[in-house]
Protein backbone atom coordinates (compact mmCIF):
# COMPACT_ATOMS: atom_id res chain seq x y z
CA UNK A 1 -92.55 -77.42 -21.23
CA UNK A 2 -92.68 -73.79 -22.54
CA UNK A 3 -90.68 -72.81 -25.64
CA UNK A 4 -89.44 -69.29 -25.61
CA UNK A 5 -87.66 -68.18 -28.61
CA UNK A 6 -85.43 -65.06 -27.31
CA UNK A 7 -84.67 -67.32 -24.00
CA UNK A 8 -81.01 -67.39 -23.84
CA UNK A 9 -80.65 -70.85 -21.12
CA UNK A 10 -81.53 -74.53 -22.16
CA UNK A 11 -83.41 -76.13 -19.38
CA UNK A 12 -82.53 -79.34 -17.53
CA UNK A 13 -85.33 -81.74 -15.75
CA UNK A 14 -83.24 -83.74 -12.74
CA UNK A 15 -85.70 -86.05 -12.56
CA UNK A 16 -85.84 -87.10 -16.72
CA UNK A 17 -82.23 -87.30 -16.81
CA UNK A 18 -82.03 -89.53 -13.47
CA UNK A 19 -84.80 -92.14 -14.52
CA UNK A 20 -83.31 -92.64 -18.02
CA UNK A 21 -79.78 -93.07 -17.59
CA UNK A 22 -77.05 -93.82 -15.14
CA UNK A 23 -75.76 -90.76 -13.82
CA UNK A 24 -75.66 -89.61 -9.75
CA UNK A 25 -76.35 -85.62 -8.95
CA UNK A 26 -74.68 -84.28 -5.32
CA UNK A 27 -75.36 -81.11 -4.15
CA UNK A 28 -72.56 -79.38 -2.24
CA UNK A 29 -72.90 -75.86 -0.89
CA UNK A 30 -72.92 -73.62 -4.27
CA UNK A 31 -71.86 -76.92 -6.75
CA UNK A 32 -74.03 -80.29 -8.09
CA UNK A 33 -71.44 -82.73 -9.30
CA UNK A 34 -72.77 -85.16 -12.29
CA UNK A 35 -70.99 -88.50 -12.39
CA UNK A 36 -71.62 -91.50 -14.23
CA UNK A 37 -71.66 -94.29 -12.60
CA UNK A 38 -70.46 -96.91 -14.11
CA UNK A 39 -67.05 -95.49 -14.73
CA UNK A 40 -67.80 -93.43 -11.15
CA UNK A 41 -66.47 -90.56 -13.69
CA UNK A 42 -67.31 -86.96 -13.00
CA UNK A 43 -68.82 -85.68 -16.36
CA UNK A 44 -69.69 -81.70 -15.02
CA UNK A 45 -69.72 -79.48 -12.82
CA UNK A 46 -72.81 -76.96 -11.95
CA UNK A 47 -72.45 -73.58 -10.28
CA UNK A 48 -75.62 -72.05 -8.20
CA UNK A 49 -76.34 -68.70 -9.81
CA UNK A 50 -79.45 -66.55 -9.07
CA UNK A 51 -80.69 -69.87 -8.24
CA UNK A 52 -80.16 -71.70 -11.14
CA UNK A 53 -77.57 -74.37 -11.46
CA UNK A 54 -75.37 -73.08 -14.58
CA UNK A 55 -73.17 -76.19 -16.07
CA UNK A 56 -69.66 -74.70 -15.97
């Protein structure tokens, strides 16, 4: 990981997040839909931009 001090976006490793706790990514078209899934609850949404996913 690189630390850049005037970087304006907080970066988010899919695979970290998946192998330490219980949450399911899907990828649809322009959206990635983050559920949990013990509760199957949907816990955000994520919008392609400039591709990037942007949590909306």
């Amino acid at each position: 990981m690189l630390y850049v001090p005037d970087f304006s976006f907080n970066l988010f490793f899919i695979s970290k997040f998946l192998s330490s706790l219980n949450y399911k990514l899907t990828f649809s078209g322009l959206l990635c839909q983050i559920q949990e899934l013990s509760t199957m609850k949907i816990v955000g949404l994520a919008k392609l931009q400039q591709g990037l996913y942007h949590l909306v």
